[in-house]
Protein backbone atom coordinates (compact mmCIF):
# COMPACT_ATOMS: atom_id res chain seq x y z
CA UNK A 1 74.87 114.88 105.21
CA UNK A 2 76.58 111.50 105.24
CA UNK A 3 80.46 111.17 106.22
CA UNK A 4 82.17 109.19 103.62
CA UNK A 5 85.84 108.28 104.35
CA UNK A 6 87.87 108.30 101.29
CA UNK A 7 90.84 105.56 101.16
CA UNK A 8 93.47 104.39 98.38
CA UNK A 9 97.33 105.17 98.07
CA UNK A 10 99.16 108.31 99.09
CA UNK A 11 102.36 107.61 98.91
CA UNK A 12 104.95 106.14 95.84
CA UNK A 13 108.41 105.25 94.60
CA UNK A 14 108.56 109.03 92.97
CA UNK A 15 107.31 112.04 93.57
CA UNK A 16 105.43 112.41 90.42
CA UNK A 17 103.66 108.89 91.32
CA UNK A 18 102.54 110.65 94.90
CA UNK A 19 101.43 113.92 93.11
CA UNK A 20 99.47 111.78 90.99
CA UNK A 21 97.68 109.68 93.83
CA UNK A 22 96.97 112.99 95.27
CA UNK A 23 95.59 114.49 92.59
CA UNK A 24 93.10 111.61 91.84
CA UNK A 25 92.08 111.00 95.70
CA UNK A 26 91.39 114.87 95.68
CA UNK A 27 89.01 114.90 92.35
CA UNK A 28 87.10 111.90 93.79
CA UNK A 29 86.95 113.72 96.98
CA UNK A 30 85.54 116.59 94.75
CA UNK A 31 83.45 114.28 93.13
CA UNK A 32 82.09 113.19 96.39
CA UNK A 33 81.29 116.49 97.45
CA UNK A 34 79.31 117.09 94.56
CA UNK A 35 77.06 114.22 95.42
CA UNK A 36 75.56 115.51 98.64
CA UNK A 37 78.14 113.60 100.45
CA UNK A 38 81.21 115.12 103.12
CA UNK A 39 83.88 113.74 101.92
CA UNK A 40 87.18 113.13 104.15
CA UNK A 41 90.33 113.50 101.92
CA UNK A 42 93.47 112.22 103.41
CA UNK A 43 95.18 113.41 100.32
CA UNK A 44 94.87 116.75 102.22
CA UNK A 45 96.59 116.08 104.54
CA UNK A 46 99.81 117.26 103.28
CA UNK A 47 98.53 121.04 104.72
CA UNK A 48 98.91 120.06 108.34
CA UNK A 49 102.64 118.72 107.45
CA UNK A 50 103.64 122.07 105.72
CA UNK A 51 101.93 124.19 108.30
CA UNK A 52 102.90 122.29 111.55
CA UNK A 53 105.45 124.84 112.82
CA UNK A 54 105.95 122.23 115.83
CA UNK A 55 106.88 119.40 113.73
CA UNK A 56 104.98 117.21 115.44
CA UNK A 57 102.78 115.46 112.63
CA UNK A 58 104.58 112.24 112.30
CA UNK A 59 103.22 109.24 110.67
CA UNK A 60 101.42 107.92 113.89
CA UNK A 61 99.72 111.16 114.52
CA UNK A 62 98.61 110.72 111.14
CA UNK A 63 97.13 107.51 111.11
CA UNK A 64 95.88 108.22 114.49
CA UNK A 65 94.13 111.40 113.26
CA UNK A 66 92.57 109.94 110.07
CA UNK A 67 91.36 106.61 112.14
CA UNK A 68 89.39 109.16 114.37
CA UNK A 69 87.64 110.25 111.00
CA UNK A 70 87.09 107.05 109.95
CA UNK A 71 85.07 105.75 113.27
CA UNK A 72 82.83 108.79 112.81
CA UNK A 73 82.27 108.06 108.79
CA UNK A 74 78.90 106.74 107.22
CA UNK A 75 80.91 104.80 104.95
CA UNK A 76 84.01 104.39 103.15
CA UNK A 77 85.12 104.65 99.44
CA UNK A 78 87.97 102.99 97.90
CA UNK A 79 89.88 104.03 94.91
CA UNK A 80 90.06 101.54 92.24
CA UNK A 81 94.08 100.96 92.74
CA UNK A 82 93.31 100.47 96.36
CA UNK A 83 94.81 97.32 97.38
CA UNK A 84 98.60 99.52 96.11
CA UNK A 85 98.51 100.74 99.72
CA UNK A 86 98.80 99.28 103.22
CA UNK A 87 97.06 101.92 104.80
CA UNK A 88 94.18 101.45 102.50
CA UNK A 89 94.04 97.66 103.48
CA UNK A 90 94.04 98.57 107.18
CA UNK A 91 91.42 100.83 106.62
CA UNK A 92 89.37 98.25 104.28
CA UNK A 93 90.36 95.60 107.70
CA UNK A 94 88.99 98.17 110.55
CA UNK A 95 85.87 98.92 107.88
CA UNK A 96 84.94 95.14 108.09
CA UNK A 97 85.48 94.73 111.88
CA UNK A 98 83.69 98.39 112.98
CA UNK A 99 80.66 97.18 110.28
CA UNK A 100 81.30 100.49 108.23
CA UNK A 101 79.46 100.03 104.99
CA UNK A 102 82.04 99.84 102.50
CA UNK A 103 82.04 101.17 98.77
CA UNK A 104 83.90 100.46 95.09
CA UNK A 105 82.51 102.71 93.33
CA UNK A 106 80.37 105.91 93.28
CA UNK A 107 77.34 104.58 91.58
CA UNK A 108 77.03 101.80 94.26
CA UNK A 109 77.76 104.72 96.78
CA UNK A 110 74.88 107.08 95.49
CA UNK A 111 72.60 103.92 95.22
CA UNK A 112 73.23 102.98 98.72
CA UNK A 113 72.03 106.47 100.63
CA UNK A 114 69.29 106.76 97.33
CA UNK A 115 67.78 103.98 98.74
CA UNK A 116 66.97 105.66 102.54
């Protein structure tokens, strides 16, 4: 099962605006899933902030975390409104230099791993 490494923006002037980017990062995760893929979903990552009784999932621990997913991933898939988010153009950056393939779309995902 290939490891694709979701990436577009999390957070937002509002709250509403960062529920939103949640919501669609977690439906194309979904989506993703539903493809034959495994999906990583940094929109998730709100669970380890609520839960961390320690308090010690800061911003670097989660860029730190999430970088360790994405040198493990088969690829990585970019929401459309991608370039809205710094972390999303590091990621797209460290993508380039690691030679991760890099996708814009689902189709030209699922095309990709049809081919093989």
């Amino acid at each position: 099962m290939r490891r694709i490494y979701l990436a577009g923006p999390y957070s937002a002037p509002d709250v509403l605006s960062v529920f939103s980017n949640m919501r669609k990062g977690m439906i194309l995760a979904t989506q993703v899933r539903q493809l034959g893929f495994a999906p990583f979903c940094p929109w998730m990552d709100f669970m380890y902030y609520f839960l961390d009784q320690e308090n010690s999932f800061d911003l670097e621990n989660c860029y730190t975390y999430s970088l360790a997913w994405l040198e493990v991933s088969d690829g990585i898939l970019f929401t459309p409104n991608w370039r809205e988010s710094e972390g999303a153009k590091m990621e797209h950056a460290y993508a380039i230099e690691h030679h991760i393939p890099i996708f814009y779309n689902l189709m030209d995902l699922v095309d990709n791993y049809d081919e093989e």
